[in-house]
PDB file of N, CA and C in Angstrom:
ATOM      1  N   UNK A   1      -6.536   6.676  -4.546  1.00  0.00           N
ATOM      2  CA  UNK A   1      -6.549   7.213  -3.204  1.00  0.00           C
ATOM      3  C   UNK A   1      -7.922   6.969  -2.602  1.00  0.00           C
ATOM      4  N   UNK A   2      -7.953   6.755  -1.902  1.00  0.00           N
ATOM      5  CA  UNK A   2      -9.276   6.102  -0.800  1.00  0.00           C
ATOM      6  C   UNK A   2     -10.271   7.617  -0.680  1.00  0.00           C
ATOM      7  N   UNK A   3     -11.081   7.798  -0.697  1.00  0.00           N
ATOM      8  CA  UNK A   3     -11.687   8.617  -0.343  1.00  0.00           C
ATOM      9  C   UNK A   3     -12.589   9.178   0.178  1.00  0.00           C
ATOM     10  N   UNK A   4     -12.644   8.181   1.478  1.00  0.00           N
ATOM     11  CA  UNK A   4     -13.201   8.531   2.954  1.00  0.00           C
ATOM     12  C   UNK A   4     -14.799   7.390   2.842  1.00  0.00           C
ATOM     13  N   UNK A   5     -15.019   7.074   1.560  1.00  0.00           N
ATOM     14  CA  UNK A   5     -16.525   6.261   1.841  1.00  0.00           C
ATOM     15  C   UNK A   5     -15.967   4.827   1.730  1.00  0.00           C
ATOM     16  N   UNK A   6     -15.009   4.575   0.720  1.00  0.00           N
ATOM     17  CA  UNK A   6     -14.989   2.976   0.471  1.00  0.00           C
ATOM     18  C   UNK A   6     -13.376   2.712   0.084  1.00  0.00           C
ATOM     19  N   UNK A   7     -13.171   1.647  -0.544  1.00  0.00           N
ATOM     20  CA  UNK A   7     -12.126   1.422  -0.694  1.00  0.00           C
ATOM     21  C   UNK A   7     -12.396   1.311  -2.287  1.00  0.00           C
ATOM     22  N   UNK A   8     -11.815   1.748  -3.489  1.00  0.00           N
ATOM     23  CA  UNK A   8     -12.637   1.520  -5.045  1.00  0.00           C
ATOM     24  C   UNK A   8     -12.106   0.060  -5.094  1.00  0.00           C
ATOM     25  N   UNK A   9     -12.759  -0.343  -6.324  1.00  0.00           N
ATOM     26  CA  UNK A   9     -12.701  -1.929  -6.328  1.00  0.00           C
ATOM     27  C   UNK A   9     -11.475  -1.836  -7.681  1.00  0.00           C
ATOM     28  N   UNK A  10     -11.277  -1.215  -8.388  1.00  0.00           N
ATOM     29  CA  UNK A  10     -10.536  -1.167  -9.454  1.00  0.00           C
ATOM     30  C   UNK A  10      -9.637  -0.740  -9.132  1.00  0.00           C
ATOM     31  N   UNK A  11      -8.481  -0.602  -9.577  1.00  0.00           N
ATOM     32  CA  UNK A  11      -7.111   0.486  -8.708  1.00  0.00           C
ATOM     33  C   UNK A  11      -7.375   1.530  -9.949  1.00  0.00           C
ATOM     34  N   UNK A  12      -6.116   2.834  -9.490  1.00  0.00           N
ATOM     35  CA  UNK A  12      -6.013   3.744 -10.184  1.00  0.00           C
ATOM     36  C   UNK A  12      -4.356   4.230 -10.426  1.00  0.00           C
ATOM     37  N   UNK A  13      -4.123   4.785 -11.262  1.00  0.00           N
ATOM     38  CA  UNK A  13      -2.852   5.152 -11.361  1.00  0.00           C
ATOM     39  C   UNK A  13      -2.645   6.490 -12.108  1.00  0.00           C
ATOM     40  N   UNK A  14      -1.456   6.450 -12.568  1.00  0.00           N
ATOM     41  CA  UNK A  14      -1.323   7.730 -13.312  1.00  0.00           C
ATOM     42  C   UNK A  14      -0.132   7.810 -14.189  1.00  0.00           C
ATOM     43  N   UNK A  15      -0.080   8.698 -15.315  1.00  0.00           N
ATOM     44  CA  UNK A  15       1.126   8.126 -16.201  1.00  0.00           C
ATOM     45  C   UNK A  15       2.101   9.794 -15.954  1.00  0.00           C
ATOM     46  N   UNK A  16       3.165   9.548 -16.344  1.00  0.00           N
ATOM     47  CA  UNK A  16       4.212  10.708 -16.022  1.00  0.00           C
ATOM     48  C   UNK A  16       5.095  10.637 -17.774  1.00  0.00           C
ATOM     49  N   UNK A  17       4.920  12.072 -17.471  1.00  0.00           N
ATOM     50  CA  UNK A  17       5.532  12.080 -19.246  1.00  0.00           C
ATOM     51  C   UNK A  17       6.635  13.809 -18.735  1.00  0.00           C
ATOM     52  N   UNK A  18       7.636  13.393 -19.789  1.00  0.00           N
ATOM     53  CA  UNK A  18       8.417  14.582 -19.204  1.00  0.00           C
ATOM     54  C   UNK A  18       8.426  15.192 -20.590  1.00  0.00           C
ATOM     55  N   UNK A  19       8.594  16.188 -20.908  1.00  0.00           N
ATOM     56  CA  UNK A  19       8.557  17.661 -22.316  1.00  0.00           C
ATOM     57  C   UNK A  19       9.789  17.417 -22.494  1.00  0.00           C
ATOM     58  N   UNK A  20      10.658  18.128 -23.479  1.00  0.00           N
ATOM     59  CA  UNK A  20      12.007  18.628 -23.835  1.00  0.00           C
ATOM     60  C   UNK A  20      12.052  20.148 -24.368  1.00  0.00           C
ATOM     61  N   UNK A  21      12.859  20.846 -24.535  1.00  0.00           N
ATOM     62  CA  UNK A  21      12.675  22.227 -25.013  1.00  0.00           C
ATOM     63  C   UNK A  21      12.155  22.012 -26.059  1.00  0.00           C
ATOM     64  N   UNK A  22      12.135  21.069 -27.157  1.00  0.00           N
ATOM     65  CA  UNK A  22      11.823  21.050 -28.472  1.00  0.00           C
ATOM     66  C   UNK A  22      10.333  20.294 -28.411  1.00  0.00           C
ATOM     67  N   UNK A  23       9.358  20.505 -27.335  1.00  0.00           N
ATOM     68  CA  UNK A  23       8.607  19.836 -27.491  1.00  0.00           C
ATOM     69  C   UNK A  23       8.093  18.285 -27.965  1.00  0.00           C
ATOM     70  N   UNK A  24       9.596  17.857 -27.626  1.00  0.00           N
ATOM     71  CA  UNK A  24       9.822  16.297 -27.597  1.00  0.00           C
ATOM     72  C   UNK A  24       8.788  15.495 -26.335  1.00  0.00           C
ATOM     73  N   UNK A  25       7.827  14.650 -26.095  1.00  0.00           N
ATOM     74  CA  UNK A  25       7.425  13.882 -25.423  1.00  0.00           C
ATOM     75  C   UNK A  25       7.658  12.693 -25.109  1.00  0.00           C
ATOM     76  N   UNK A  26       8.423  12.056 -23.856  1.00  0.00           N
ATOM     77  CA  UNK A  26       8.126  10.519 -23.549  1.00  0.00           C
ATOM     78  C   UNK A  26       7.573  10.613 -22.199  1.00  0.00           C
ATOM     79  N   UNK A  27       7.313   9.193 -22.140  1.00  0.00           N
ATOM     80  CA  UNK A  27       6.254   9.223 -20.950  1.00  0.00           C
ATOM     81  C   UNK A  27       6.009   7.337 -20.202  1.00  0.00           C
ATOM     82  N   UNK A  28       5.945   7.410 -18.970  1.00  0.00           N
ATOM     83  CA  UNK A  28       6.275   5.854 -18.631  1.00  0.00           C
ATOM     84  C   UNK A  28       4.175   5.844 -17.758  1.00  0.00           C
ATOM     85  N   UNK A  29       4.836   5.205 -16.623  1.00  0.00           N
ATOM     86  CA  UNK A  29       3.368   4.628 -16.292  1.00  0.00           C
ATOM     87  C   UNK A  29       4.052   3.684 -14.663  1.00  0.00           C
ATOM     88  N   UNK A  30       3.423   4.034 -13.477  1.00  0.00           N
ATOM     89  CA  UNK A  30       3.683   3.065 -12.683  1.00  0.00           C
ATOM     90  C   UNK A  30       3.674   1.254 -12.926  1.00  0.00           C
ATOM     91  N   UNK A  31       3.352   1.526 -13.670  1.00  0.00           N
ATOM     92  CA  UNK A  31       3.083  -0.225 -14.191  1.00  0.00           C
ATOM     93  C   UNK A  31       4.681  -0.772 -14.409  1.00  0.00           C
ATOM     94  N   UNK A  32       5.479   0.050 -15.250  1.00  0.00           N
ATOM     95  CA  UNK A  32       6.779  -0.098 -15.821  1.00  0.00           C
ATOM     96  C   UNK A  32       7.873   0.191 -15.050  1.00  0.00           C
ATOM     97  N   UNK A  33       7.394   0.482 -13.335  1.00  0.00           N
ATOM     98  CA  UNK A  33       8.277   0.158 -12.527  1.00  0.00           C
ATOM     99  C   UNK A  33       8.093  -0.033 -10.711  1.00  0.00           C
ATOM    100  N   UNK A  34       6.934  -1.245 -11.256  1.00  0.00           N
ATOM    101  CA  UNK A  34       6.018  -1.415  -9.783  1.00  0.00           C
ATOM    102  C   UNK A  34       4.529  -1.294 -10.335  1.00  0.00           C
ATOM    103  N   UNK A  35       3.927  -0.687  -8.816  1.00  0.00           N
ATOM    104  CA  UNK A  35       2.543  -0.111  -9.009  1.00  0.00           C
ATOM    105  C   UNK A  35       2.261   0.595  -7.848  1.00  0.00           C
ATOM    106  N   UNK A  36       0.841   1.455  -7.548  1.00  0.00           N
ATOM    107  CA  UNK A  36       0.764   2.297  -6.660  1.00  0.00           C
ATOM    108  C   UNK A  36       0.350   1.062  -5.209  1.00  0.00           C
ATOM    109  N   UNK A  37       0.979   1.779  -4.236  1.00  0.00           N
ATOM    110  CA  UNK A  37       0.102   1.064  -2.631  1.00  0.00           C
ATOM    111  C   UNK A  37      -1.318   1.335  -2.894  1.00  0.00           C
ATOM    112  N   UNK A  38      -2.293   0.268  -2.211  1.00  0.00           N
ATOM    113  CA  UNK A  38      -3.805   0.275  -2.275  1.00  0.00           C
ATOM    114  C   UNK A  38      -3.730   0.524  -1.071  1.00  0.00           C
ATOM    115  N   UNK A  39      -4.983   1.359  -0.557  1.00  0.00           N
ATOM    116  CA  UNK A  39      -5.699   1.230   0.841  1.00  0.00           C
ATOM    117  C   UNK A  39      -6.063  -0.303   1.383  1.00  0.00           C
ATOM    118  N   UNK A  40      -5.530  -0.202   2.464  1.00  0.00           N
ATOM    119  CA  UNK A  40      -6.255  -1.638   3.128  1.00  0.00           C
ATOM    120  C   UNK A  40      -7.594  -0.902   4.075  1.00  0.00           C
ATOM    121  N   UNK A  41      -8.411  -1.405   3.412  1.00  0.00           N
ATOM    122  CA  UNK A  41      -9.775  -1.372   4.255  1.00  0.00           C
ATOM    123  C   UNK A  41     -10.456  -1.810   5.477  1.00  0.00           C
ATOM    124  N   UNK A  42      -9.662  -1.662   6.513  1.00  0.00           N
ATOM    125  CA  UNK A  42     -10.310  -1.870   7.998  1.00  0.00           C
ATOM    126  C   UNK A  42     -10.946  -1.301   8.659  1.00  0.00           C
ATOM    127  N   UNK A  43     -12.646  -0.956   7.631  1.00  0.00           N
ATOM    128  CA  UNK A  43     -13.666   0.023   8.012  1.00  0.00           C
ATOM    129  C   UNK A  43     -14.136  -1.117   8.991  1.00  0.00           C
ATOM    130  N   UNK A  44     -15.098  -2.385   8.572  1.00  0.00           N
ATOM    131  CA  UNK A  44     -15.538  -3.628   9.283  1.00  0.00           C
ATOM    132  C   UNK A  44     -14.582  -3.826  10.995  1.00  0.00           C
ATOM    133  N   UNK A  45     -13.495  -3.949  11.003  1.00  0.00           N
ATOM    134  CA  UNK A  45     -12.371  -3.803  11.820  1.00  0.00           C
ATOM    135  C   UNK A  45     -12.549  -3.212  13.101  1.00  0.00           C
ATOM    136  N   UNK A  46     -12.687  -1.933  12.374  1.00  0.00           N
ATOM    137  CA  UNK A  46     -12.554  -0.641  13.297  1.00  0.00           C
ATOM    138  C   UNK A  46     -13.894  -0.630  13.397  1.00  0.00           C
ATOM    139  N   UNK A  47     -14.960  -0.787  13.278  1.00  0.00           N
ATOM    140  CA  UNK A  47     -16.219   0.061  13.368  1.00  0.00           C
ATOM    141  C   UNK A  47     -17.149  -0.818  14.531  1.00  0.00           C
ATOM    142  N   UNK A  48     -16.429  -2.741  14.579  1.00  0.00           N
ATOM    143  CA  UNK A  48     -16.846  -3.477  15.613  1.00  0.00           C
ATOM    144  C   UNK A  48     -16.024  -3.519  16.601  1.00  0.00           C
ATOM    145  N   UNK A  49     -14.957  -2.844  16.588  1.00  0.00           N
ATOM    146  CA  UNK A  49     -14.367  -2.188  18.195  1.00  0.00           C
ATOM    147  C   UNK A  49     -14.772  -0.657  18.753  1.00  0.00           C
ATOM    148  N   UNK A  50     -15.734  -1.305  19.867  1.00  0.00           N
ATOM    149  CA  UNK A  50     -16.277   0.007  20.549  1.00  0.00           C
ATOM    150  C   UNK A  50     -15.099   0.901  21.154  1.00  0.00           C
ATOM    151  N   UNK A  51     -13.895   0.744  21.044  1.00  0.00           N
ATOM    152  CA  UNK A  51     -12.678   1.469  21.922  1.00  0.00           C
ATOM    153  C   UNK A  51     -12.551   2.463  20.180  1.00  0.00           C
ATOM    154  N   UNK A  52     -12.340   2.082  19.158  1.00  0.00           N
ATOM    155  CA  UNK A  52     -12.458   2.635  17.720  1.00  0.00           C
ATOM    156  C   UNK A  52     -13.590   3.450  17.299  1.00  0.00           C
ATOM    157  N   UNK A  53     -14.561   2.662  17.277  1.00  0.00           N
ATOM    158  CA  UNK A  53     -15.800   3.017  16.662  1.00  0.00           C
ATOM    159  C   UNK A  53     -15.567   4.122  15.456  1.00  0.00           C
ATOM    160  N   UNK A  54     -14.778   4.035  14.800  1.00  0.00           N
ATOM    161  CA  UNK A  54     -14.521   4.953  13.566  1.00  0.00           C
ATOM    162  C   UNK A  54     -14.064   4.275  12.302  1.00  0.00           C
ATOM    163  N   UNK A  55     -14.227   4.655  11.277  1.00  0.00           N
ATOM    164  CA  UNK A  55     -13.726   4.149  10.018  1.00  0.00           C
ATOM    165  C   UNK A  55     -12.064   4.765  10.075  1.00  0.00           C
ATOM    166  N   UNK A  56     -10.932   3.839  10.371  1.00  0.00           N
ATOM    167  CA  UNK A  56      -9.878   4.464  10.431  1.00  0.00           C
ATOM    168  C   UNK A  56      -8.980   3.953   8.628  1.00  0.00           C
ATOM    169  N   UNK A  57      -9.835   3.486   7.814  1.00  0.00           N
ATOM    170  CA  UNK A  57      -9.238   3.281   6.525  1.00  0.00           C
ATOM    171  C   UNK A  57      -7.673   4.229   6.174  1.00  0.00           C
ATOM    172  N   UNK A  58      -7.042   4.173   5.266  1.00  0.00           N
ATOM    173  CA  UNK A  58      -6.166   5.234   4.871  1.00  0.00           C
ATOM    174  C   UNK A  58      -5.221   5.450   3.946  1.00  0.00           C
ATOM    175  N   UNK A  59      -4.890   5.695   3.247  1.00  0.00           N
ATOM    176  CA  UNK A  59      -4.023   5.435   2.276  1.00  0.00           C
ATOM    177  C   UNK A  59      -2.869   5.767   2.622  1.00  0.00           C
ATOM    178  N   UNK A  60      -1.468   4.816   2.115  1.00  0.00           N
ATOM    179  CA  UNK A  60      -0.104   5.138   2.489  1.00  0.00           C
ATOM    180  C   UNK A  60       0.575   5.220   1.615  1.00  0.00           C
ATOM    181  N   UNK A  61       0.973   6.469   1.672  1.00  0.00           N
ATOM    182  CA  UNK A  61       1.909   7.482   0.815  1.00  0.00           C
ATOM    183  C   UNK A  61       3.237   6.329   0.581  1.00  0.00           C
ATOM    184  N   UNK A  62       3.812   6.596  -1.057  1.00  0.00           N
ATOM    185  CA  UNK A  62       4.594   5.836  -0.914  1.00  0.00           C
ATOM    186  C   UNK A  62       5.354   6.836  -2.321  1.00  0.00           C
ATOM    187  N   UNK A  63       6.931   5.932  -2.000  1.00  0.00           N
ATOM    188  CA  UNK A  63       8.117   6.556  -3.184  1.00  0.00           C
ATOM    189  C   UNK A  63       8.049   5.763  -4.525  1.00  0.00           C
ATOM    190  N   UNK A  64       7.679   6.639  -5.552  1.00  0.00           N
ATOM    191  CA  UNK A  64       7.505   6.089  -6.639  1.00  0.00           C
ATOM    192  C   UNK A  64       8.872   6.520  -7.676  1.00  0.00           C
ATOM    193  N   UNK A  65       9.652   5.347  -7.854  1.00  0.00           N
ATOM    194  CA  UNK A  65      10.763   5.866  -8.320  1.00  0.00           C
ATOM    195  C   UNK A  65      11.455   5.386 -10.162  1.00  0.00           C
ATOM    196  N   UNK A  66      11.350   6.499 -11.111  1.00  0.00           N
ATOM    197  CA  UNK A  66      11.565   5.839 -12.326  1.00  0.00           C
ATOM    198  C   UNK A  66      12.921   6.494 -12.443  1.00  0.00           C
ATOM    199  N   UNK A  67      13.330   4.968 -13.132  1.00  0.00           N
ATOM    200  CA  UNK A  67      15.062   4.892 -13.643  1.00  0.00           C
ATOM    201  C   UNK A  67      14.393   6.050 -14.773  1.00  0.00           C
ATOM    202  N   UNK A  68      15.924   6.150 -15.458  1.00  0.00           N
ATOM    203  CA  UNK A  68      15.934   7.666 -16.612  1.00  0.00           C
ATOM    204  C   UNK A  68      15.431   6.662 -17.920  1.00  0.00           C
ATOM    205  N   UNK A  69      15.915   5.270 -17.857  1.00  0.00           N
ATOM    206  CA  UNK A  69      15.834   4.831 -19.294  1.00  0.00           C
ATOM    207  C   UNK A  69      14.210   4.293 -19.176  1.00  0.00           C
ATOM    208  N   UNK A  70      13.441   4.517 -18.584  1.00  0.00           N
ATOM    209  CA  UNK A  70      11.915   4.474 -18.727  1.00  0.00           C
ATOM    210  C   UNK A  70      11.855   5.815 -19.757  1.00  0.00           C
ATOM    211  N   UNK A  71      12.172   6.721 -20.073  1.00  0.00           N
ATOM    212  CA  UNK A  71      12.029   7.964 -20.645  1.00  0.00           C
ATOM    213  C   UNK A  71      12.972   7.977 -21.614  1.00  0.00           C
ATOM    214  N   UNK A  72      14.064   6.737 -22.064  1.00  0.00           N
ATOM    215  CA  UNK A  72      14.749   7.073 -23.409  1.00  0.00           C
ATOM    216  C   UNK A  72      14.399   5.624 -24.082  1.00  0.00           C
ATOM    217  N   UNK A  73      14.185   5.080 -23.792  1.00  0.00           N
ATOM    218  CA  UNK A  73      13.364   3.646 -24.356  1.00  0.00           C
ATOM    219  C   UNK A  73      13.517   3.562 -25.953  1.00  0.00           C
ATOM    220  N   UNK A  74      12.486   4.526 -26.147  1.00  0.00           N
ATOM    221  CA  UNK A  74      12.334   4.601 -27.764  1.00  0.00           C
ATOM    222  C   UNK A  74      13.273   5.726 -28.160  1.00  0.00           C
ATOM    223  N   UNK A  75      14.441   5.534 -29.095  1.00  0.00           N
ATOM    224  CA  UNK A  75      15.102   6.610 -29.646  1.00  0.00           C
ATOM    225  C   UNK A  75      13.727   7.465 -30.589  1.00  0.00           C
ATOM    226  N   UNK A  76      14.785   8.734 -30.749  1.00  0.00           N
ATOM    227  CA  UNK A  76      13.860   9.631 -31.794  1.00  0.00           C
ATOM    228  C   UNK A  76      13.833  11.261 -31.062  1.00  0.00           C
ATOM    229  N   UNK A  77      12.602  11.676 -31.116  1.00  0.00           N
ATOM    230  CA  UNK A  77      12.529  13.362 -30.959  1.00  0.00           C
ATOM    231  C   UNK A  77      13.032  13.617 -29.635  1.00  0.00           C
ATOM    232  N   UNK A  78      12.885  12.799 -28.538  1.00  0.00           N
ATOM    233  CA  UNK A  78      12.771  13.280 -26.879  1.00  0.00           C
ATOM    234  C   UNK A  78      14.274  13.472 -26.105  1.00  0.00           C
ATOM    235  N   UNK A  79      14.632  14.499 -25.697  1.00  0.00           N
ATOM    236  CA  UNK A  79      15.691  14.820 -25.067  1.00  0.00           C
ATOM    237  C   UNK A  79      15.965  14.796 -24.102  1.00  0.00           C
ATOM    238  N   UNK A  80      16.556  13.792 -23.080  1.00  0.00           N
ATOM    239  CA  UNK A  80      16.170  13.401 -21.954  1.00  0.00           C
ATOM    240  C   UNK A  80      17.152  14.892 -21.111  1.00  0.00           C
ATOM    241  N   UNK A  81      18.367  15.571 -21.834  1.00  0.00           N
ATOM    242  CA  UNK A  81      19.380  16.897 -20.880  1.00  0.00           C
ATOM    243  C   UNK A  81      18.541  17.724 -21.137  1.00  0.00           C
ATOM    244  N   UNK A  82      17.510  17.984 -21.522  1.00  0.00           N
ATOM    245  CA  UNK A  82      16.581  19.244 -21.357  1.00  0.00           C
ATOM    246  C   UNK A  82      15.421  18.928 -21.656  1.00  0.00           C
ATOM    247  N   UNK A  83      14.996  18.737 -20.512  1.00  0.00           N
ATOM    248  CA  UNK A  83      13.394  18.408 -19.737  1.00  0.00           C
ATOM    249  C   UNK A  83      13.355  19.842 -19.274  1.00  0.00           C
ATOM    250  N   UNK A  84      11.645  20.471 -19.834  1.00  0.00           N
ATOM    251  CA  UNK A  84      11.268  21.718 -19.377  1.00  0.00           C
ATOM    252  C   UNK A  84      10.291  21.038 -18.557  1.00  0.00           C
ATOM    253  N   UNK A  85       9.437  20.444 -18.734  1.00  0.00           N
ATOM    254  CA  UNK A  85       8.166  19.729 -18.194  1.00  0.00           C
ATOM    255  C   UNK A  85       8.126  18.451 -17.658  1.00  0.00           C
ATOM    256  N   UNK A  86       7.230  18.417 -16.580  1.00  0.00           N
ATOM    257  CA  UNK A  86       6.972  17.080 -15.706  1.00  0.00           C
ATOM    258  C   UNK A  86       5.043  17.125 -16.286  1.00  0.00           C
ATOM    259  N   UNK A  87       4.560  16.411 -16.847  1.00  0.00           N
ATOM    260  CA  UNK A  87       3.117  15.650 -17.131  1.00  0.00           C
ATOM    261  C   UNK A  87       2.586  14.666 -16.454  1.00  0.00           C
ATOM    262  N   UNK A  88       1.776  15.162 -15.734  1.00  0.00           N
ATOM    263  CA  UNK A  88       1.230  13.773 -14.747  1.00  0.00           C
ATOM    264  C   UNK A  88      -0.273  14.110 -15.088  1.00  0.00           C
ATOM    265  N   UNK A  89      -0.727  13.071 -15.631  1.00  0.00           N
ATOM    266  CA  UNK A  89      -2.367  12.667 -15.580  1.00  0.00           C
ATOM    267  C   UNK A  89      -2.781  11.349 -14.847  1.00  0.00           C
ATOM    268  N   UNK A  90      -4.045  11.845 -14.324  1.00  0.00           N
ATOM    269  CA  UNK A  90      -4.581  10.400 -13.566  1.00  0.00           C
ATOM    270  C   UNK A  90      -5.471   9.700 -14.695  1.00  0.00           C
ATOM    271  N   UNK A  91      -4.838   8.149 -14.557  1.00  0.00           N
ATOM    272  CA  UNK A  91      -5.750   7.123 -15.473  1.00  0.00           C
ATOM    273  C   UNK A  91      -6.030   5.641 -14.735  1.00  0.00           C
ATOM    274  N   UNK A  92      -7.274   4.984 -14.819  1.00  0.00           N
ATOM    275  CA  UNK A  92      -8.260   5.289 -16.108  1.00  0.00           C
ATOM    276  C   UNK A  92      -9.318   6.264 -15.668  1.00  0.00           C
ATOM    277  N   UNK A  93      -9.276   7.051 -14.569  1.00  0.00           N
ATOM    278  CA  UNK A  93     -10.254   7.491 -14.182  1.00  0.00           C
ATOM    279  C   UNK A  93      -9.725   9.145 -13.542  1.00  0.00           C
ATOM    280  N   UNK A  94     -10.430   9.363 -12.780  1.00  0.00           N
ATOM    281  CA  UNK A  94      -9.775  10.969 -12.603  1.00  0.00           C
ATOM    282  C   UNK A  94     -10.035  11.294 -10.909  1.00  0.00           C
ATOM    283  N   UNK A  95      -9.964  10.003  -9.786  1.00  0.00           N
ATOM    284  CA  UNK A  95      -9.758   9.815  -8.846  1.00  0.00           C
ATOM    285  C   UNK A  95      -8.579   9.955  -8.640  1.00  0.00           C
ATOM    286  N   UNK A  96      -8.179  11.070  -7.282  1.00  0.00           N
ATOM    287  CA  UNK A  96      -6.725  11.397  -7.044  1.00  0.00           C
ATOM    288  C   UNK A  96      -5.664  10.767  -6.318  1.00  0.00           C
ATOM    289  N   UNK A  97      -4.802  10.634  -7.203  1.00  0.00           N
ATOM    290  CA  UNK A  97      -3.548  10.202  -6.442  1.00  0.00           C
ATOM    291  C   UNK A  97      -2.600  10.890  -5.186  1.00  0.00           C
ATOM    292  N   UNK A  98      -1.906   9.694  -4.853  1.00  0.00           N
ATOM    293  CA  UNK A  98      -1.409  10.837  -3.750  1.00  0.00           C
ATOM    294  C   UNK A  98      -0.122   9.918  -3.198  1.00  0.00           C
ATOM    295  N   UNK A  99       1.087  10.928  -3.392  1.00  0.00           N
ATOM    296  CA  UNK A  99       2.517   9.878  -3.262  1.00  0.00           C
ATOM    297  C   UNK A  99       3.368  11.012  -2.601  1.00  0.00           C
ATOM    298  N   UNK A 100       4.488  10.282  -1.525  1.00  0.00           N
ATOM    299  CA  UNK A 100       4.971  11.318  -0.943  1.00  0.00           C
ATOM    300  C   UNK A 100       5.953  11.910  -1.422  1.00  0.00           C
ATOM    301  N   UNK A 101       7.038  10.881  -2.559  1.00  0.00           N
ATOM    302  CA  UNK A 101       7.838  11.121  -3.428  1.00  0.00           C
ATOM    303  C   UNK A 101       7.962  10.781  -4.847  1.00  0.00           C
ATOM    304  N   UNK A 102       8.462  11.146  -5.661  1.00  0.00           N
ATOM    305  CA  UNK A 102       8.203  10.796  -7.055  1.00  0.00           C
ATOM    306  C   UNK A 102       9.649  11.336  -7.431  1.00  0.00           C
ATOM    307  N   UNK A 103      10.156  10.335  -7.960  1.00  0.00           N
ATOM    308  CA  UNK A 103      11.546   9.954  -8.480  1.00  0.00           C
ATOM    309  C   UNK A 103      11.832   9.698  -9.748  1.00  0.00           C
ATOM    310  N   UNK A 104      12.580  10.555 -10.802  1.00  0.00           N
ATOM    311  CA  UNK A 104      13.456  10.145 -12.172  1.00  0.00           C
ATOM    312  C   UNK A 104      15.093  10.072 -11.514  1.00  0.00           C
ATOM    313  N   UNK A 105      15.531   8.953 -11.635  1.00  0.00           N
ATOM    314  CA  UNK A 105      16.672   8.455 -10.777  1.00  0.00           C
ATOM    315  C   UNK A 105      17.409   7.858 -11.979  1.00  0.00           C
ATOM    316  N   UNK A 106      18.898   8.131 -11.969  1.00  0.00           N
ATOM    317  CA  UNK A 106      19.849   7.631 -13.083  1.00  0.00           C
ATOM    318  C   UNK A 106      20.741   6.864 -12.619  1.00  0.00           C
ATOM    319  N   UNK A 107      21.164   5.720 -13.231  1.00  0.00           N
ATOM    320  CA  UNK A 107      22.003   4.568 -12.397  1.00  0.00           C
ATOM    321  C   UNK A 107      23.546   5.224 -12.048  1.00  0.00           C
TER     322      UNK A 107
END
């Protein structure tokens, strides 16, 4: 997510892991179905139009949507009919994300 000085040069993401009652864990990653929107940076843009004169940069919210079999992939402990928990950490870094929807979707 952009955060008002620059645009970062690295991207960022975040991985989503869902619980089971039995303390079963799986867990996917925007990578494994897409990736996040980047800010387009039209600080330069905006800042040499005197009608602008502002840094109007911004980030655009977008639908991030994982099929169910991102989360049954590997057989074993994880129960995909009883999910107590949704796990979202930001990686590789701890710059915040920001999405308008977030989707576990079954065909």
């Amino acid at each position: 997510m952009w955060n008002g000085t620059s645009v970062p040069a690295a991207a960022t993401s975040f991985s989503l892991g869902l619980e089971d009652d039995a303390h079963g864990r799986s867990g996917s990653t925007p990578d494994d179905v897409g990736s996040l929107v980047r800010p387009y940076d039209r600080k330069s843009d905006d800042l040499a139009d005197p009608e602008v004169a502002t840094d109007l940069t911004k980030t655009m919210l977008a639908t991030v949507r994982f099929p169910l079999g991102c989360f049954t992939r590997a057989p074993g402990s994880f129960d995909v009919h009883h999910v107590r928990a949704l796990l979202i950490r930001t990686r590789p870094d701890d710059r915040p994300i920001a999405f308008d929807q977030l989707q576990i979707v079954t065909p």
